[in-house]
PDB file of N, CA and C in Angstrom:
ATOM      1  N   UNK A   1      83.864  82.596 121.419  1.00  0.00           N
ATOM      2  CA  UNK A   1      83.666  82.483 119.993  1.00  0.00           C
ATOM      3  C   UNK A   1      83.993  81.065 119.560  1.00  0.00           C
ATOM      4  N   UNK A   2      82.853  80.195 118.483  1.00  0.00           N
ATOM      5  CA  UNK A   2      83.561  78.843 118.411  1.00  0.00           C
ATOM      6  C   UNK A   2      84.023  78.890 117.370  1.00  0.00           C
ATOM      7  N   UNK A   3      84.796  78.565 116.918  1.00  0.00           N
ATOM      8  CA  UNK A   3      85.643  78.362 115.404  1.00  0.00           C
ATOM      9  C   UNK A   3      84.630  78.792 114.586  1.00  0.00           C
ATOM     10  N   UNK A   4      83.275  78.047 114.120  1.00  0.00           N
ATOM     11  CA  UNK A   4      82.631  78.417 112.938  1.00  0.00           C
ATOM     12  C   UNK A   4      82.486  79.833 112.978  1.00  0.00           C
ATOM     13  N   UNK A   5      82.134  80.265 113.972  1.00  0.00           N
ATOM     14  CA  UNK A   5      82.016  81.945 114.503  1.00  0.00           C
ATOM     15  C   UNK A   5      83.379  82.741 113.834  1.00  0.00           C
ATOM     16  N   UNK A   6      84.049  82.274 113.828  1.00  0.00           N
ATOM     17  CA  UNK A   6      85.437  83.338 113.790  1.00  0.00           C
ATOM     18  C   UNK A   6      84.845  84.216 112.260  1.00  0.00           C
ATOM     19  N   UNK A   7      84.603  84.085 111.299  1.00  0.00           N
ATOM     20  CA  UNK A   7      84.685  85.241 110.418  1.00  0.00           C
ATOM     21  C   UNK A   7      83.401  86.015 110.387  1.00  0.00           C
ATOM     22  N   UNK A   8      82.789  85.851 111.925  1.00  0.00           N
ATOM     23  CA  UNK A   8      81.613  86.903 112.112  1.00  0.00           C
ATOM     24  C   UNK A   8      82.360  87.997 113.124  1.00  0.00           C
ATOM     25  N   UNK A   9      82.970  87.687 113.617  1.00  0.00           N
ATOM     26  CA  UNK A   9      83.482  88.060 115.227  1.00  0.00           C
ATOM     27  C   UNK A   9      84.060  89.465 114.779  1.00  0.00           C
ATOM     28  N   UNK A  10      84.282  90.522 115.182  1.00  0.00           N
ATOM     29  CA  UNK A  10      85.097  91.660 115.499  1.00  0.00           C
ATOM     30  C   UNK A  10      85.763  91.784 116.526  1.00  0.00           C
ATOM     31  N   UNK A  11      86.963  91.849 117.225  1.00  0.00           N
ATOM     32  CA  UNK A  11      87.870  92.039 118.042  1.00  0.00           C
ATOM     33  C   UNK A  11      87.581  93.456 118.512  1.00  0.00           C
ATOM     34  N   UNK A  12      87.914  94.039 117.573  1.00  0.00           N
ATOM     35  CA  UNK A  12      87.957  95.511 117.769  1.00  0.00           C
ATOM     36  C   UNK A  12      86.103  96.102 118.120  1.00  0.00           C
ATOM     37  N   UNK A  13      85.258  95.945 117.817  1.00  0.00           N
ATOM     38  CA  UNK A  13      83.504  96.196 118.425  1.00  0.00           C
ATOM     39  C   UNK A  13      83.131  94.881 119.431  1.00  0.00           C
ATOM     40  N   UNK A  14      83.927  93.895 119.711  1.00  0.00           N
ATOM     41  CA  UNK A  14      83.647  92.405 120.556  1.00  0.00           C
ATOM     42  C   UNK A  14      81.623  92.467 120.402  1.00  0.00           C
ATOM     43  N   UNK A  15      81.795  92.119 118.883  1.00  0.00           N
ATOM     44  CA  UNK A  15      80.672  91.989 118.361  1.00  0.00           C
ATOM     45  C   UNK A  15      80.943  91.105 117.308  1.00  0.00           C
ATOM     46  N   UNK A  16      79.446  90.234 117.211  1.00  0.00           N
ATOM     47  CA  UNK A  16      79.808  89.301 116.118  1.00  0.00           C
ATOM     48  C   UNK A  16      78.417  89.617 114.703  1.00  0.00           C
ATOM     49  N   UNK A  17      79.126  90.487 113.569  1.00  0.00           N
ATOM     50  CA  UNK A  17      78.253  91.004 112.738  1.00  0.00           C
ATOM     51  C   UNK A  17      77.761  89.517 111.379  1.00  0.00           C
ATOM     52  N   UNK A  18      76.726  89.348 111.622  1.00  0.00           N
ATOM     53  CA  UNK A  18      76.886  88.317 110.085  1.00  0.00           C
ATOM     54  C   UNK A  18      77.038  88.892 108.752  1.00  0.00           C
ATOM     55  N   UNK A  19      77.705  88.561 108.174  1.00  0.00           N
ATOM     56  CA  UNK A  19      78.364  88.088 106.796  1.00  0.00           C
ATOM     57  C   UNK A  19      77.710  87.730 106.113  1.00  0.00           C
ATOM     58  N   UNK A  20      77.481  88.011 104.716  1.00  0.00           N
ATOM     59  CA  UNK A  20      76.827  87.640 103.514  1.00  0.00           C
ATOM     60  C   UNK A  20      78.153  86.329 103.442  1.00  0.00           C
ATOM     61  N   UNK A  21      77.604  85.194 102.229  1.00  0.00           N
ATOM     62  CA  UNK A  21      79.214  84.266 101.507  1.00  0.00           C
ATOM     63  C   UNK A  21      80.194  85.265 100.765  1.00  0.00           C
ATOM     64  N   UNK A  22      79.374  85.880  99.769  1.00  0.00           N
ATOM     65  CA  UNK A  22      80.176  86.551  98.901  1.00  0.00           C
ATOM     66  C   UNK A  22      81.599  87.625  99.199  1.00  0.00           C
ATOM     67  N   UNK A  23      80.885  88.180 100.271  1.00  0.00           N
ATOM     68  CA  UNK A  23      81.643  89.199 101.201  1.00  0.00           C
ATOM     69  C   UNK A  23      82.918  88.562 101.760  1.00  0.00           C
ATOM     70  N   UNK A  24      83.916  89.089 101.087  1.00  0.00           N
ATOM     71  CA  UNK A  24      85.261  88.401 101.168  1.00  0.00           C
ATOM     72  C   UNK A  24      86.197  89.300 101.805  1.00  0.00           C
ATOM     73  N   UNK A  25      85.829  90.492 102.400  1.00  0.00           N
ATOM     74  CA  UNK A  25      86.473  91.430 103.113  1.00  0.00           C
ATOM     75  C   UNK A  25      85.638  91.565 104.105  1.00  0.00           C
ATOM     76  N   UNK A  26      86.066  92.205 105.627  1.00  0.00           N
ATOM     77  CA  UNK A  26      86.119  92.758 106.528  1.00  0.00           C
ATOM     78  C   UNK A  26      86.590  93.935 106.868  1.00  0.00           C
ATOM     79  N   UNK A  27      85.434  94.818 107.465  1.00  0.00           N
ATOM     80  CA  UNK A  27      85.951  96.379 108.020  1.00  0.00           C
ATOM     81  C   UNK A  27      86.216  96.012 109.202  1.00  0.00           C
ATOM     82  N   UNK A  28      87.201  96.128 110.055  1.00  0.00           N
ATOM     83  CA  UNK A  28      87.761  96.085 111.453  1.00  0.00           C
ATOM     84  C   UNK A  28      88.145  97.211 111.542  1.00  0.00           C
ATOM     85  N   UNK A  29      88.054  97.850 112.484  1.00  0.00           N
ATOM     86  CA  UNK A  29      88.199  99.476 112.766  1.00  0.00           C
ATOM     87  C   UNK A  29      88.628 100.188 111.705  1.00  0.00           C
ATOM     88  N   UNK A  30      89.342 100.812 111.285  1.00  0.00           N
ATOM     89  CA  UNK A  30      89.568 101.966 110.267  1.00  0.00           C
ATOM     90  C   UNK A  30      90.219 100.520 109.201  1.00  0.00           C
ATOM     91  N   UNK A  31      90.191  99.213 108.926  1.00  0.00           N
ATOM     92  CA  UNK A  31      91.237  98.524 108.089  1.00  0.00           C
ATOM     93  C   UNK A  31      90.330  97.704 107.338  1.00  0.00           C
ATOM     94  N   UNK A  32      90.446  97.160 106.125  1.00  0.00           N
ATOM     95  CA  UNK A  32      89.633  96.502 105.184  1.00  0.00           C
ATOM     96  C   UNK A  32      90.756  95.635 105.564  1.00  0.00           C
ATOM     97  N   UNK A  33      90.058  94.063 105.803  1.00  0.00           N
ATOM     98  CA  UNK A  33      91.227  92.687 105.782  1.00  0.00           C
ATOM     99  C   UNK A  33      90.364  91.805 105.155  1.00  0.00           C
ATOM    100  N   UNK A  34      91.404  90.666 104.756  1.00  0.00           N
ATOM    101  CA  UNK A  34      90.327  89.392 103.757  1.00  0.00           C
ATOM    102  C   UNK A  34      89.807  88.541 104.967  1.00  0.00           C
ATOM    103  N   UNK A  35      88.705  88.125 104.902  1.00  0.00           N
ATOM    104  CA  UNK A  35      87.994  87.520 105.979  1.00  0.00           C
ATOM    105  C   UNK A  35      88.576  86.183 106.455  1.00  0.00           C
ATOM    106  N   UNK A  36      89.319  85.204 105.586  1.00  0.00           N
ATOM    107  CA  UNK A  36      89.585  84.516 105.742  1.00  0.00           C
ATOM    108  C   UNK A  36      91.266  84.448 106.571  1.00  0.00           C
ATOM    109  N   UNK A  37      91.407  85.274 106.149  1.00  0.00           N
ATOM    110  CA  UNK A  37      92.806  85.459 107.078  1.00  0.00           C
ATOM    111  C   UNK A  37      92.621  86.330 108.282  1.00  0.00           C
ATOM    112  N   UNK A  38      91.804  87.045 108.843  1.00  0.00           N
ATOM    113  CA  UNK A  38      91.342  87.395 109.936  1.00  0.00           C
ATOM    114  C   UNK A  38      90.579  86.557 110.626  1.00  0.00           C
ATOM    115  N   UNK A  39      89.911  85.160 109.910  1.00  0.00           N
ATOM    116  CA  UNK A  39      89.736  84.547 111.176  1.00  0.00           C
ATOM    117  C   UNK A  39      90.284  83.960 111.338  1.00  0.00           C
ATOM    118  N   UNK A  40      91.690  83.256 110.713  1.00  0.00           N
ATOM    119  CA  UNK A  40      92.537  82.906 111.180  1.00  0.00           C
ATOM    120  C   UNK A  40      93.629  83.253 112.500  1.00  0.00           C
ATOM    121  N   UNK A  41      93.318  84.585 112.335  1.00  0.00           N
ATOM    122  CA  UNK A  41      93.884  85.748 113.283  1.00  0.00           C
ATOM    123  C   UNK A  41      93.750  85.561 114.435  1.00  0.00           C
ATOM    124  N   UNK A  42      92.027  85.389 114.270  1.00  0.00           N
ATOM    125  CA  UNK A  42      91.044  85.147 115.513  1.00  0.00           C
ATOM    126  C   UNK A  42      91.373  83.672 116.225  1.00  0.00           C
ATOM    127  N   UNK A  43      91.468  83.059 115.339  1.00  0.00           N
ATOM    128  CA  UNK A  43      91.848  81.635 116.028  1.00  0.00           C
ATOM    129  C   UNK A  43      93.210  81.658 116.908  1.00  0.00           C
ATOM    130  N   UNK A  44      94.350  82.035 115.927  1.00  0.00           N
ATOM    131  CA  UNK A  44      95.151  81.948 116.763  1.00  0.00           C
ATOM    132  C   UNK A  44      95.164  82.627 117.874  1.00  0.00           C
ATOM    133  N   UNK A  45      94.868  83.815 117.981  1.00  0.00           N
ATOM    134  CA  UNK A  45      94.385  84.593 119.511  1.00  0.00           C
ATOM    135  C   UNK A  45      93.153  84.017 120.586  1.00  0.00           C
ATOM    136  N   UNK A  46      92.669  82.641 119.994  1.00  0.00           N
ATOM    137  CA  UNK A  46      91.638  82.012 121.044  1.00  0.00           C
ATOM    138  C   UNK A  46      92.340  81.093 121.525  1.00  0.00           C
ATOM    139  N   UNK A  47      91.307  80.850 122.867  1.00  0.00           N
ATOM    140  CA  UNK A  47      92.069  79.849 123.862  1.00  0.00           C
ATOM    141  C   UNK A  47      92.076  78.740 122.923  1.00  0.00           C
ATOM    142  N   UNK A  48      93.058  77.197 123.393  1.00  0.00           N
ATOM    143  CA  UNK A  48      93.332  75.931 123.244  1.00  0.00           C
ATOM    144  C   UNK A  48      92.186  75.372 123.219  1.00  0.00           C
ATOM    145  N   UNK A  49      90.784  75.389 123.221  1.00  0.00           N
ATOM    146  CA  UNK A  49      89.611  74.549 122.520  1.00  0.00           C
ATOM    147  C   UNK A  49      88.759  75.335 121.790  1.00  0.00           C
ATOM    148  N   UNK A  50      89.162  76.470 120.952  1.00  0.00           N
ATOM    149  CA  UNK A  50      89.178  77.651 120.310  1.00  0.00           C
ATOM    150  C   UNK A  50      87.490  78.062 120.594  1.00  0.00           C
ATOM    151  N   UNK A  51      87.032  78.349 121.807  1.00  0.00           N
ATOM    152  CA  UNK A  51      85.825  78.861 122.124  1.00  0.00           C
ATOM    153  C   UNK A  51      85.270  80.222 122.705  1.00  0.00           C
ATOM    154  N   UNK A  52      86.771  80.619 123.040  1.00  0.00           N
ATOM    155  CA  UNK A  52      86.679  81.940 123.256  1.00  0.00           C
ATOM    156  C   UNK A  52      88.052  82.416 122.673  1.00  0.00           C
ATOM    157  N   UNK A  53      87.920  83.973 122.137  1.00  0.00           N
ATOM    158  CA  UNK A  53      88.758  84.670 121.370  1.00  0.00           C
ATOM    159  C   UNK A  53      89.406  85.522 122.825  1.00  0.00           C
ATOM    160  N   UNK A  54      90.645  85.886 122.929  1.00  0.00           N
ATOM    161  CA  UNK A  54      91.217  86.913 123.825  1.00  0.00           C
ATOM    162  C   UNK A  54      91.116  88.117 123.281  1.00  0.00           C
ATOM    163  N   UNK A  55      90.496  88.963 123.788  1.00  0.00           N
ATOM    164  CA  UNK A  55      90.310  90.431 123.086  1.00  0.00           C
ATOM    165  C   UNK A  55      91.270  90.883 123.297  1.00  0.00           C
ATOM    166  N   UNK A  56      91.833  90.886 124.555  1.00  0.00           N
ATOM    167  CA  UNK A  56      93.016  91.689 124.200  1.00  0.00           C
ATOM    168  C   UNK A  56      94.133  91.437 123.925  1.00  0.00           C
ATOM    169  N   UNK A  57      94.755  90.199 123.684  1.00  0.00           N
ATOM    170  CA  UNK A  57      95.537  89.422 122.890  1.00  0.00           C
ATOM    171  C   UNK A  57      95.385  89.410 121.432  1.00  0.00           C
ATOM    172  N   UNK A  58      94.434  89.942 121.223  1.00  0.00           N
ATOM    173  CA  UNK A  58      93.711  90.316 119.291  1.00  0.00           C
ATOM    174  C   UNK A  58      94.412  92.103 119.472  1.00  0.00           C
ATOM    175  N   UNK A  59      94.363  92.759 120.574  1.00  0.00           N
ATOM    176  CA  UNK A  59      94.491  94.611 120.483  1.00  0.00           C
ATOM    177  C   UNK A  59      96.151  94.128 120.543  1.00  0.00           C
ATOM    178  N   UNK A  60      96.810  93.394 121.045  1.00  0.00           N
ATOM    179  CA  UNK A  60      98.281  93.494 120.874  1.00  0.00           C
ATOM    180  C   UNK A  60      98.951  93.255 119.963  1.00  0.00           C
ATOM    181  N   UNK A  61      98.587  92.165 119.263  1.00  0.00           N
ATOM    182  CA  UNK A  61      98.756  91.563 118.133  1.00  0.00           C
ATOM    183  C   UNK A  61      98.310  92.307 116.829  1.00  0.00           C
ATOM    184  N   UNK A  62      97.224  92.679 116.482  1.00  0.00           N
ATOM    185  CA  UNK A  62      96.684  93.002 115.425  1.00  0.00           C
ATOM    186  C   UNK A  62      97.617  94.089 115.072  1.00  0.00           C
ATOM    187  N   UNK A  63      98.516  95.124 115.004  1.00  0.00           N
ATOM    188  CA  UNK A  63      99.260  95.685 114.555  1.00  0.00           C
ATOM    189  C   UNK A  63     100.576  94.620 113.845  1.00  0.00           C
ATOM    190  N   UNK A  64     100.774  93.814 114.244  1.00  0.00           N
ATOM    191  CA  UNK A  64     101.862  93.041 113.146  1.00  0.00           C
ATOM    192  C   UNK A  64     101.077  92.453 112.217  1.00  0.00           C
ATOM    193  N   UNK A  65      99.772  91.414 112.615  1.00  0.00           N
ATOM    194  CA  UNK A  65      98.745  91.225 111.930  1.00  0.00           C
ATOM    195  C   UNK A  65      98.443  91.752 110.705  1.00  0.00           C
ATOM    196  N   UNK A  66      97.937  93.200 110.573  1.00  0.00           N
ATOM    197  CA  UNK A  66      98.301  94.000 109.688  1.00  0.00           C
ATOM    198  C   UNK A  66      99.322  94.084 108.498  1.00  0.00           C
ATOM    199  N   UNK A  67     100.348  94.206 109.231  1.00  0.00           N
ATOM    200  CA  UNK A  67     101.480  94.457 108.848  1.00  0.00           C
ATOM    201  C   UNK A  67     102.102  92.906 107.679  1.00  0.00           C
ATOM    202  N   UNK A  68     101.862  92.013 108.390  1.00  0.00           N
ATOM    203  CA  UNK A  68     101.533  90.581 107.552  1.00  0.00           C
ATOM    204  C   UNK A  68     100.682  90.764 106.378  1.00  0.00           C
ATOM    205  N   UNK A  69      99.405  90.996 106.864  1.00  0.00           N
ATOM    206  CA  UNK A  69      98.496  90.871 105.773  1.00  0.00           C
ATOM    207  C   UNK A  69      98.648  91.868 104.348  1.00  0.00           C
ATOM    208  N   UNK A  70      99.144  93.017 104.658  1.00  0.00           N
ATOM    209  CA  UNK A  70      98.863  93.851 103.744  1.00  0.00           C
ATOM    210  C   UNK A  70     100.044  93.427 102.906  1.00  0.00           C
ATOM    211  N   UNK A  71     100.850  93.061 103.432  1.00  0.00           N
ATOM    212  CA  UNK A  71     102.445  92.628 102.816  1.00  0.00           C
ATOM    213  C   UNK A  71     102.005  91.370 101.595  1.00  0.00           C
ATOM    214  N   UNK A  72     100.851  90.386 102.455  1.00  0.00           N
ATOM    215  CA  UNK A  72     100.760  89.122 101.913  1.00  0.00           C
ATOM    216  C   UNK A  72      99.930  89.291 100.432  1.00  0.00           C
ATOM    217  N   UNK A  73      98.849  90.320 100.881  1.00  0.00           N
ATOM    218  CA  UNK A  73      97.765  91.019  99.479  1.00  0.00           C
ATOM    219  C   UNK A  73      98.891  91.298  98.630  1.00  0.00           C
ATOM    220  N   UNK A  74      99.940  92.140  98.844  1.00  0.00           N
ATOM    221  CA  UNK A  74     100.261  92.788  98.033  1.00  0.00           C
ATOM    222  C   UNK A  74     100.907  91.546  97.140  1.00  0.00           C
ATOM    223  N   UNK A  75     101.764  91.008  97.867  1.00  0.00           N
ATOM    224  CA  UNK A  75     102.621  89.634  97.604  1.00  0.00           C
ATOM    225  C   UNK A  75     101.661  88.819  96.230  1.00  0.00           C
ATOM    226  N   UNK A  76     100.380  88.249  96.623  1.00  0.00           N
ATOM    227  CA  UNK A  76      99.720  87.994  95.495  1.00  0.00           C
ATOM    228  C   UNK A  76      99.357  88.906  94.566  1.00  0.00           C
ATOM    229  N   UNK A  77      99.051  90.087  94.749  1.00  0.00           N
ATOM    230  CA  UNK A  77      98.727  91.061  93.743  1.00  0.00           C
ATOM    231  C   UNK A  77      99.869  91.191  92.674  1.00  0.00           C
ATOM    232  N   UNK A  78     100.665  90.646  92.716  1.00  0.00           N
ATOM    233  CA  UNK A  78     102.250  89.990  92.066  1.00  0.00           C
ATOM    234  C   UNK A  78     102.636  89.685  91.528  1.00  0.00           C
ATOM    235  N   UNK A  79     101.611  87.891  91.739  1.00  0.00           N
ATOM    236  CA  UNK A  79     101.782  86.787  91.141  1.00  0.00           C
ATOM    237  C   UNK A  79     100.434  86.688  89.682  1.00  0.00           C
ATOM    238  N   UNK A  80     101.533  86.554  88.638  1.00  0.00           N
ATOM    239  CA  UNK A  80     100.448  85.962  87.831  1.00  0.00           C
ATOM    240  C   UNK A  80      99.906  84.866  87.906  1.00  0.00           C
ATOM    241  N   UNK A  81      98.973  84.902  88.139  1.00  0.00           N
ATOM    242  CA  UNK A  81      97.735  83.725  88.231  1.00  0.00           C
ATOM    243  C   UNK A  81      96.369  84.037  88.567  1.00  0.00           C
ATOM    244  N   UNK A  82      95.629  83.448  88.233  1.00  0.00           N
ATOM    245  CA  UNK A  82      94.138  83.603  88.527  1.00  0.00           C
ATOM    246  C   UNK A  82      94.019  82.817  90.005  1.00  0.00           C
ATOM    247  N   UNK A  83      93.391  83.221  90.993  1.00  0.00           N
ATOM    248  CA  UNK A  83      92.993  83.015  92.356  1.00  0.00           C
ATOM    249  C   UNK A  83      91.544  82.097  92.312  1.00  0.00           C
ATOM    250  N   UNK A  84      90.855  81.926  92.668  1.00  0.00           N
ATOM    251  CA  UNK A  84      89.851  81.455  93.117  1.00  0.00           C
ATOM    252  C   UNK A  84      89.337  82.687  93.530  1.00  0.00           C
ATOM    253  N   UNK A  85      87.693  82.781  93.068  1.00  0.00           N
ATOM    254  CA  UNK A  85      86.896  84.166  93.382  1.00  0.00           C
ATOM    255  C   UNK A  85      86.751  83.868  95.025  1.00  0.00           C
ATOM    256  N   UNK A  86      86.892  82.734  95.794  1.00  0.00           N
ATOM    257  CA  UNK A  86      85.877  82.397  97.033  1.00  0.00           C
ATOM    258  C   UNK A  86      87.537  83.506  97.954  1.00  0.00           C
ATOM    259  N   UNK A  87      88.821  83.582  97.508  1.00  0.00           N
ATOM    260  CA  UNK A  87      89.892  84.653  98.273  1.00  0.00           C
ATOM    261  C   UNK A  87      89.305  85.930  98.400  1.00  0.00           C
ATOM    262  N   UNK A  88      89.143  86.453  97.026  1.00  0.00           N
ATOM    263  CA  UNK A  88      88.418  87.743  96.923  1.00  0.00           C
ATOM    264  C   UNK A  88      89.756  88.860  96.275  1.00  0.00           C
ATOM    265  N   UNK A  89      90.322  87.960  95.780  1.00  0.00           N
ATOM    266  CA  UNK A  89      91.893  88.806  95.452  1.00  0.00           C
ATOM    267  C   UNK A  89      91.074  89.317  94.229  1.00  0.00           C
ATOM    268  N   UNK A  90      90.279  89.063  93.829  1.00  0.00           N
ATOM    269  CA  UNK A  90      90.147  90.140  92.175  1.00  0.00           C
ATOM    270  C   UNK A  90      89.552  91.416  92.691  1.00  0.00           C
ATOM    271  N   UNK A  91      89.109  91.541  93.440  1.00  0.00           N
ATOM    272  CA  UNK A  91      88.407  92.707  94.354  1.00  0.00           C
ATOM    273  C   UNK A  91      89.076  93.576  94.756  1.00  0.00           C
ATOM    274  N   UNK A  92      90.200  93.188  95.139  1.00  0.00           N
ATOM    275  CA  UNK A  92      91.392  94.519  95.226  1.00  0.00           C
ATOM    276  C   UNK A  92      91.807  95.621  94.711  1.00  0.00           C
ATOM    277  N   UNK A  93      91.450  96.503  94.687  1.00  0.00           N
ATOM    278  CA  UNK A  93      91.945  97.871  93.529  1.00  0.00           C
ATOM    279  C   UNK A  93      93.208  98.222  93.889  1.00  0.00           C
TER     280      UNK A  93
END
């Protein structure tokens, strides 16, 4: 996977689905995540010239992953302030 790739990529289907821009979430197995912080995810779980993703270094990880992210949504869901639409934080119910 090369970097630009990362917010097509799935870990969990090791399939890479394209993305509309607007689309600011990701379904990864049973979990809605913000795209932009899942490919961050992805990066850090790829090798040192970030061209391939470790799949299964993404299946070990992605449970704290989680556990981060949903903490971090909530964390802004928090803060008063207006976000930038390109996060996708107004989308949150």
């Amino acid at each position: 996977m090369h970097f630009s790739l990362a917010s097509q990529y799935n870990h969990v289907t090791d399939r890479y689905e394209k993305k509309k821009l607007h689309q600011r979430w990701s379904q990864i197995g049973s979990h809605l995540v913000q795209r932009d912080l899942y490919s961050a995810f992805l990066l850090m779980n790829s090798d040192t010239n970030l061209q391939q993703t470790n799949q299964d270094l993404c299946n070990k990880t992605f449970p704290t992953f989680l556990e981060l992210h949903h903490q971090h949504i909530e964390d802004l869901k928090q803060v008063k302030k207006t976000f930038p639409f390109s996060m996708g934080i107004k989308q949150i119910k």
